[in-house]
N, C-alpha and C. Protein backbone atom coordinates (compact mmCIF):
# COMPACT_ATOMS: atom_id res chain seq x y z
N UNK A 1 -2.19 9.92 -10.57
CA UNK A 1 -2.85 8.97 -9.70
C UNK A 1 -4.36 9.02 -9.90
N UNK A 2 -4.95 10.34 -10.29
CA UNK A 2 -6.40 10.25 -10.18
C UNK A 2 -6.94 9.99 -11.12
N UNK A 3 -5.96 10.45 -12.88
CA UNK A 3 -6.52 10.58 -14.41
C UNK A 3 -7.80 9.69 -14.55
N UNK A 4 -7.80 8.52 -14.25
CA UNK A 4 -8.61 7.80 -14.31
C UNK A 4 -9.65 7.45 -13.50
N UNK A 5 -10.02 8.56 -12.56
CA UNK A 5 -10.46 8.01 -11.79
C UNK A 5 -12.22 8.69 -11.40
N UNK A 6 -13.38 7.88 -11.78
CA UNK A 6 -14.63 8.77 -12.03
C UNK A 6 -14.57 10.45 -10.84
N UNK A 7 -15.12 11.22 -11.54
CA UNK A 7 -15.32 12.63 -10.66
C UNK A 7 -15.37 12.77 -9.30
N UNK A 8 -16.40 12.00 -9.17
CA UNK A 8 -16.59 11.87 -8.26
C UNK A 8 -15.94 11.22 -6.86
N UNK A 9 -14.63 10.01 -7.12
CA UNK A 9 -13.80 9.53 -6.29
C UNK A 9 -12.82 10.78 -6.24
N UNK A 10 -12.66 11.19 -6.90
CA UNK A 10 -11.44 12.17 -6.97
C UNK A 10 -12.02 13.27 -6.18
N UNK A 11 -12.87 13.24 -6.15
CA UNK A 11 -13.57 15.16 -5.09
C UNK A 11 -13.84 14.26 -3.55
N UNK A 12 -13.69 13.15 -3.67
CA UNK A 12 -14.18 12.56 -2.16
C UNK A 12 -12.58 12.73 -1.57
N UNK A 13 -11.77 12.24 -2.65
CA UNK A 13 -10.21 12.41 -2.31
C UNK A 13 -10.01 13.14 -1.51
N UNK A 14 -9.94 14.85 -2.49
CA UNK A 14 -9.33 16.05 -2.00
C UNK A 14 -10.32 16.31 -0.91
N UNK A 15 -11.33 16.09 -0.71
CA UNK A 15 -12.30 16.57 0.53
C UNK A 15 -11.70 16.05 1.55
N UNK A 16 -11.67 14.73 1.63
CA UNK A 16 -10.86 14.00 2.81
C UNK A 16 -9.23 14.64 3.18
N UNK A 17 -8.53 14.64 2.00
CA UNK A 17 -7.10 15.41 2.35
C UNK A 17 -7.24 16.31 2.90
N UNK A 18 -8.15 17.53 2.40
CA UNK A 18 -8.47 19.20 2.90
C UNK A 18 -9.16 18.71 4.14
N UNK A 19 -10.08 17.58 4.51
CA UNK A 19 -10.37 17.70 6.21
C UNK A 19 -8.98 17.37 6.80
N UNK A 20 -8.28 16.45 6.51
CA UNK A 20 -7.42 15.90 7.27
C UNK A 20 -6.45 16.83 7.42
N UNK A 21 -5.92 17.87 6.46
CA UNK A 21 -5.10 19.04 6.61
C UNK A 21 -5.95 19.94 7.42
N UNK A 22 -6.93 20.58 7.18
CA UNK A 22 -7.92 20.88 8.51
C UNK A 22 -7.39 20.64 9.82
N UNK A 23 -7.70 19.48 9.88
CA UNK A 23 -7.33 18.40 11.32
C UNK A 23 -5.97 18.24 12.03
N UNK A 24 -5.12 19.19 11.05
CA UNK A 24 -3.87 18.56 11.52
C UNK A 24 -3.45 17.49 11.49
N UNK A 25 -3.63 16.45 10.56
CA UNK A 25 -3.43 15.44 10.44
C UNK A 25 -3.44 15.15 8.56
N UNK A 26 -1.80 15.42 7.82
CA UNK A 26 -2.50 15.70 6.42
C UNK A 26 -2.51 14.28 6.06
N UNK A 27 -1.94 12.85 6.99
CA UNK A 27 -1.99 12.04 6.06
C UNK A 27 -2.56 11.34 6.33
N UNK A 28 -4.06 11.28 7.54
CA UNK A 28 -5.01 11.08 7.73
C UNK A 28 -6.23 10.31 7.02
N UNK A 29 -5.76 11.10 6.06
CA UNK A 29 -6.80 10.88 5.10
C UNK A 29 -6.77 9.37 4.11
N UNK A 30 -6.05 8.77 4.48
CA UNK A 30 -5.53 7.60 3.90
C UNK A 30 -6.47 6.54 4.48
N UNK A 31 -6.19 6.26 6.08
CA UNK A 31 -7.01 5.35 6.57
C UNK A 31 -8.50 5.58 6.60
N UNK A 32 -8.91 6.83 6.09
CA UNK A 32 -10.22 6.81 6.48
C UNK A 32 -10.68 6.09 4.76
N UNK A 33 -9.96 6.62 3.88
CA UNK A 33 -10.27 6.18 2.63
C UNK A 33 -10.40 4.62 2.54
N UNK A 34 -9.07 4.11 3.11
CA UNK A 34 -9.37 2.74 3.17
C UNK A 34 -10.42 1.94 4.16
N UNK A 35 -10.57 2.73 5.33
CA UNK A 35 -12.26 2.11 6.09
C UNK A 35 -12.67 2.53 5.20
N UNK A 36 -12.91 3.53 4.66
CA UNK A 36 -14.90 3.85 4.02
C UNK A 36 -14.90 2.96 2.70
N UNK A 37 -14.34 2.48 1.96
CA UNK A 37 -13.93 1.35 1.35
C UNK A 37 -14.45 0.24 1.40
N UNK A 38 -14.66 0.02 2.98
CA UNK A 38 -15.06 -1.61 3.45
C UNK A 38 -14.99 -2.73 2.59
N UNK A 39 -13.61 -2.82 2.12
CA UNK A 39 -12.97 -3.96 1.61
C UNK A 39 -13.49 -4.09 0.02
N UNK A 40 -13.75 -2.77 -0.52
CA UNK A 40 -13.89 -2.54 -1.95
C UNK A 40 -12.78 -1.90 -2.57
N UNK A 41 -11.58 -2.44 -3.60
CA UNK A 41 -10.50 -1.83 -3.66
C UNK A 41 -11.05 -1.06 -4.96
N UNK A 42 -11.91 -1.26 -5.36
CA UNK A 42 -12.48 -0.37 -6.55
C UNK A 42 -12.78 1.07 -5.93
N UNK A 43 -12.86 1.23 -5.05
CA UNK A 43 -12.97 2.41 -3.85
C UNK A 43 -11.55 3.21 -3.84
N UNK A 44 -10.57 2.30 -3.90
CA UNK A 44 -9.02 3.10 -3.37
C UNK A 44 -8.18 3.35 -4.83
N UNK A 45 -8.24 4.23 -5.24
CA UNK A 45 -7.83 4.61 -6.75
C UNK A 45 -6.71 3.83 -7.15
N UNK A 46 -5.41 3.45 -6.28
CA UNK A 46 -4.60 2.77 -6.89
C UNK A 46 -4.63 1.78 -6.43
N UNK A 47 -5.41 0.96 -6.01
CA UNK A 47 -5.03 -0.26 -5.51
C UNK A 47 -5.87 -0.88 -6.94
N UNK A 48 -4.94 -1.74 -7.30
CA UNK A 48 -5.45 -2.68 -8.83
C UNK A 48 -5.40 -4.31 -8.52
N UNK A 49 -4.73 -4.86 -6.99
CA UNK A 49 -5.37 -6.18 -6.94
C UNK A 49 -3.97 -6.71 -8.03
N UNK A 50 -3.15 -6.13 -8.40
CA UNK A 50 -2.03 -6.85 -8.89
C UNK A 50 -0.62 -5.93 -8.91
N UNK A 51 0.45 -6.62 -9.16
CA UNK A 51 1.62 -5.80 -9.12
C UNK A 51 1.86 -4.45 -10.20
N UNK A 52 2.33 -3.40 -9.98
CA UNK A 52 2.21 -2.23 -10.66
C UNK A 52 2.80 -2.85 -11.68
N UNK A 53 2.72 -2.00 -12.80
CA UNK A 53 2.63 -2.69 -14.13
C UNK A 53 4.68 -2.79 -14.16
N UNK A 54 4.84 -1.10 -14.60
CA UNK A 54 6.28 -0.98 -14.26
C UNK A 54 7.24 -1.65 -13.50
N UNK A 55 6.18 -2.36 -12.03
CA UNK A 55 7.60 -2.43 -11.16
C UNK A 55 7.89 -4.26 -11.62
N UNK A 56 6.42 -4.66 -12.39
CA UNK A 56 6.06 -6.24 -12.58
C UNK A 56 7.05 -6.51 -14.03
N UNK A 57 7.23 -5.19 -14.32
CA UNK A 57 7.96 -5.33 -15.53
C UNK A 57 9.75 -5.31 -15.40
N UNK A 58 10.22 -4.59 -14.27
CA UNK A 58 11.56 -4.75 -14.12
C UNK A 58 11.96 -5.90 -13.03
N UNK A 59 10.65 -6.23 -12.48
CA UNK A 59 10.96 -7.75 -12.31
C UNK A 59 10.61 -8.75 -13.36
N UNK A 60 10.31 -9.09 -14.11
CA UNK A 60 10.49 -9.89 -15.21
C UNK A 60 11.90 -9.56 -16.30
N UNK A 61 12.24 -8.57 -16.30
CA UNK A 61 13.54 -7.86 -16.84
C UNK A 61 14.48 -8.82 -16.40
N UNK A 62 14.56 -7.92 -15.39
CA UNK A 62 15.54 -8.12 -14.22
C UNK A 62 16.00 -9.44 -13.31
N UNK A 63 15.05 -10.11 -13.50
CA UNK A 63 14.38 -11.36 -12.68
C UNK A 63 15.72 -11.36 -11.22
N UNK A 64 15.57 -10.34 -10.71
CA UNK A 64 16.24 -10.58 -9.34
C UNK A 64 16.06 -11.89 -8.23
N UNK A 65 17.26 -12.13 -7.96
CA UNK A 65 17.36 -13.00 -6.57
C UNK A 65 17.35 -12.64 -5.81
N UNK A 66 16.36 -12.97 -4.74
CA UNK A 66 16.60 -11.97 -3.61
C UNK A 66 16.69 -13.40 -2.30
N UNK A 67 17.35 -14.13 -2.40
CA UNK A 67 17.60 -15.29 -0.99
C UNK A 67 18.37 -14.60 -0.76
N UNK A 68 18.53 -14.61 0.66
CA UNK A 68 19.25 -14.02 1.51
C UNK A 68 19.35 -12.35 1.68
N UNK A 69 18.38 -11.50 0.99
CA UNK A 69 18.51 -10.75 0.83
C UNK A 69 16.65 -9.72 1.32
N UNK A 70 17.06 -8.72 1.99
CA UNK A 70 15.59 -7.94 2.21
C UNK A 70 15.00 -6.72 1.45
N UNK A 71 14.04 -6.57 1.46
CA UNK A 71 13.49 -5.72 1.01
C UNK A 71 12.68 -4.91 1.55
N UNK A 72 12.37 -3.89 1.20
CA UNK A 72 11.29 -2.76 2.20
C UNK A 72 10.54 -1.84 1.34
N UNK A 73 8.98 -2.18 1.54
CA UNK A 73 8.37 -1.71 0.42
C UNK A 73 7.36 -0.39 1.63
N UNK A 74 7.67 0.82 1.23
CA UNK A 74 6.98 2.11 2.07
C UNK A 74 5.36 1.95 1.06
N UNK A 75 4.88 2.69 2.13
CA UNK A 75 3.03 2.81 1.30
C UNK A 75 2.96 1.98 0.85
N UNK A 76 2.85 0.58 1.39
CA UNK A 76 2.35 -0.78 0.73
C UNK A 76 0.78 -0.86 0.48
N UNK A 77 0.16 -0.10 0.40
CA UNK A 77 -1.46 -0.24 0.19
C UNK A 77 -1.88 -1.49 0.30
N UNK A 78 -2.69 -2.30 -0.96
CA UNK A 78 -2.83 -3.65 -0.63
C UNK A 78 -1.78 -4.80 -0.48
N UNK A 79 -0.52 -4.37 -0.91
CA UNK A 79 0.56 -5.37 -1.07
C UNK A 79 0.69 -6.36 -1.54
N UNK A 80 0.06 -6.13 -2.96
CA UNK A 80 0.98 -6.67 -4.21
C UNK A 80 2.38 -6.42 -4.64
N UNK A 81 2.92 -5.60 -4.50
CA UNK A 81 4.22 -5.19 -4.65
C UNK A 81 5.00 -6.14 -3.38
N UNK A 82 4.89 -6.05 -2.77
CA UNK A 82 5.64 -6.76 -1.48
C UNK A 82 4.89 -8.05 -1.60
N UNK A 83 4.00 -8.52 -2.04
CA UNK A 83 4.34 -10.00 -2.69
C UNK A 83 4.94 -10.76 -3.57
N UNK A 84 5.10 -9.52 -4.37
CA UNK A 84 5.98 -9.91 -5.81
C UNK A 84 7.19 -10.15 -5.47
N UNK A 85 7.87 -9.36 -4.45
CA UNK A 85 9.00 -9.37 -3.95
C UNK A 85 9.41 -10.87 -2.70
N UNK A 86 8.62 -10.83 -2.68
CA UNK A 86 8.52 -12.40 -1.33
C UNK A 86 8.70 -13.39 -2.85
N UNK A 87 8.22 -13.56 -3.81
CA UNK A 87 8.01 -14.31 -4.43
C UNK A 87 9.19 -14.26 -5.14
N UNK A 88 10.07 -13.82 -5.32
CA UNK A 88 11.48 -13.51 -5.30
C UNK A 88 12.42 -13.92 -4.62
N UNK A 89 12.50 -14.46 -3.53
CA UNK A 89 12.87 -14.86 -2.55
C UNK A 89 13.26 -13.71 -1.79
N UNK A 90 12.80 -12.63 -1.83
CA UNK A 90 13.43 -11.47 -0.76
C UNK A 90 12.73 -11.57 0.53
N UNK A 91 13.28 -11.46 1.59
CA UNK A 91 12.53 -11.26 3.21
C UNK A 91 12.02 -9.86 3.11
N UNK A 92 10.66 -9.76 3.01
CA UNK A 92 10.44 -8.59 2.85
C UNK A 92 9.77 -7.85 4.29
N UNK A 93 9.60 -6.56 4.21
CA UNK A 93 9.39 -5.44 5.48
C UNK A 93 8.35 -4.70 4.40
N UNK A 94 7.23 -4.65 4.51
CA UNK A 94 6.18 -3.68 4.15
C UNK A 94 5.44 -3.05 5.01
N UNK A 95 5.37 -1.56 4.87
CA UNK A 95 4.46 -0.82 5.96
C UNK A 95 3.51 0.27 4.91
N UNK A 96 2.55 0.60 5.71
CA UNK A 96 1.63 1.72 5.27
C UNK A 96 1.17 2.32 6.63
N UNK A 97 0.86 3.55 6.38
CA UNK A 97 0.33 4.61 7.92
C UNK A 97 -1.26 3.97 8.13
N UNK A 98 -1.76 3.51 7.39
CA UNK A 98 -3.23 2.93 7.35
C UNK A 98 -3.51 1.58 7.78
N UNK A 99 -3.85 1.33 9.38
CA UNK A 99 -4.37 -0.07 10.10
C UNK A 99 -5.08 -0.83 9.18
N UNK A 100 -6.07 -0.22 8.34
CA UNK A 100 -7.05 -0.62 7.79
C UNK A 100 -6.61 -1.68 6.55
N UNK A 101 -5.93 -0.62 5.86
CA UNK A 101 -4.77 -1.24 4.31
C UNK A 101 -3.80 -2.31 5.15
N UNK A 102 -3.21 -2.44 5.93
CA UNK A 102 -2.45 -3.64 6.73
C UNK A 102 -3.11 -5.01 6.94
N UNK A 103 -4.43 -4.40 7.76
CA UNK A 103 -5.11 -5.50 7.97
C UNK A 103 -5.80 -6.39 6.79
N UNK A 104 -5.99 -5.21 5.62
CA UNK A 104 -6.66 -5.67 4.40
C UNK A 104 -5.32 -6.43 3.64
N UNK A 105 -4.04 -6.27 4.10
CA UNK A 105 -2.84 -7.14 3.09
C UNK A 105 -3.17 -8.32 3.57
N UNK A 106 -3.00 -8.39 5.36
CA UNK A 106 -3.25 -9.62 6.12
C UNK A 106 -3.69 -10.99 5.89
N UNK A 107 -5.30 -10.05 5.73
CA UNK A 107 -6.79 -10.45 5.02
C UNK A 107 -5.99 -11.68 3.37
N UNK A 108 -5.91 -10.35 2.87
CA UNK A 108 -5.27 -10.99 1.58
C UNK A 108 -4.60 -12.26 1.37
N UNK A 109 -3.59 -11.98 2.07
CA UNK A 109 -2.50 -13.01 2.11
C UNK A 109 -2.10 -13.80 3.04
N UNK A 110 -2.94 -14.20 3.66
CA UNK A 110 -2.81 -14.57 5.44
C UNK A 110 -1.26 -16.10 5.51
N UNK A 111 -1.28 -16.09 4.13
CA UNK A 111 0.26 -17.34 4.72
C UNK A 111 1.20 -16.95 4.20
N UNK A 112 1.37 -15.63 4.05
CA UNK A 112 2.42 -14.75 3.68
C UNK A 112 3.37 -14.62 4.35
N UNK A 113 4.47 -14.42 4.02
CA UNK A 113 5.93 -14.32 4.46
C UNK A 113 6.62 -13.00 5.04
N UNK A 114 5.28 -11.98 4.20
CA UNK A 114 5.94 -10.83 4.17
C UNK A 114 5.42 -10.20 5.52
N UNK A 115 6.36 -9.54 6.53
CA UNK A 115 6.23 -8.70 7.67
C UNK A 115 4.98 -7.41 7.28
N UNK A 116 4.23 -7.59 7.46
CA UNK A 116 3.11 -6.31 7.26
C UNK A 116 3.28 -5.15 8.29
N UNK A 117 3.47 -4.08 8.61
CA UNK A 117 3.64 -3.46 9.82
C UNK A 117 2.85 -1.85 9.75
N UNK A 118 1.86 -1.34 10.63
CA UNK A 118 1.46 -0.05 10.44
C UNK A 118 2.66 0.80 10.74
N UNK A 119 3.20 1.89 10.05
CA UNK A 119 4.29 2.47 10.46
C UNK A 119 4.09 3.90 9.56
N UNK A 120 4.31 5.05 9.68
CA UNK A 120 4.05 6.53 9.55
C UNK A 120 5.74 6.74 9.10
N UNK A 121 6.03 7.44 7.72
CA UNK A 121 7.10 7.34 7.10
C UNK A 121 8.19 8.32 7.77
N UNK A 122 7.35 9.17 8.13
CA UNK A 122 7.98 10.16 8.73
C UNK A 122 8.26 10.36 10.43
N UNK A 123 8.05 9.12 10.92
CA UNK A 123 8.08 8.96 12.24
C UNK A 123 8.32 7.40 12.71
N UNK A 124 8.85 6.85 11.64
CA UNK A 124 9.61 5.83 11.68
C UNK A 124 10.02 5.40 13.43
N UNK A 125 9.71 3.89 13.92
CA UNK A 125 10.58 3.42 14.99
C UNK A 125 11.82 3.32 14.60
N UNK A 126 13.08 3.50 15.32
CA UNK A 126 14.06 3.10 15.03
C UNK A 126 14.35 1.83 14.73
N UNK A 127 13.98 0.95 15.72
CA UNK A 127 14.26 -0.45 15.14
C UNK A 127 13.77 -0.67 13.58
């Protein structure tokens, strides 16, 4: 995730993880990355502003149908991936633990189809 990523983003990384583990809070460190960001995805190491290469590739493979059918994309960061998938015809469900990254899909895609939702993977609502 980081190989590429100048020295210096990568030590702001682990500083933020090691406060947020600090804090009791190890996955914390996500939303603050995406505020301090302020809507620069050149800031958030994997967010590339398009569908991952791999997953853009077994959808072109694959070219799935997804009418009538849902999908659920976890750690949606900016949500390209869960557009690719709307664009598919799948009803899609995307969440990330980060208000910030949600509001920034929102932002993005505001006549989007896809359900955006803040949600913590490990503490899932039932519904």
């Amino acid at each position: 995730m980081f190989e590429q990523q100048p020295e210096s983003l990568r030590e702001k990384i682990q500083s933020l993880a090691a406060e947020s583990v600090r804090q009791g809070d190890p996955s914390g460190w996500f939303e603050t990355l995406y505020a301090q960001a302020e809507g620069d995805s050149a800031r958030v190491p994997w967010a590339k502003n398009l569908t991952h290469p791999y997953f853009q590739d077994w959808l072109e493979r694959y070219a799935p149908q997804g009418k009538g059918k849902s999908a659920l994309v976890i750690g949606c960061g900016l949500g390209d991936d869960a557009e690719a998938l709307a664009q598919h015809g799948f009803q899609v469900t995307a969440f990330d633990i980060s208000p910030t990254a949600i509001a920034w899909c929102q932002q993005r895609f505001p006549d989007s189809s896809v359900n955006y939702l803040v949600a913590d993977l490990f503490t899932l609502d039932p519904r």
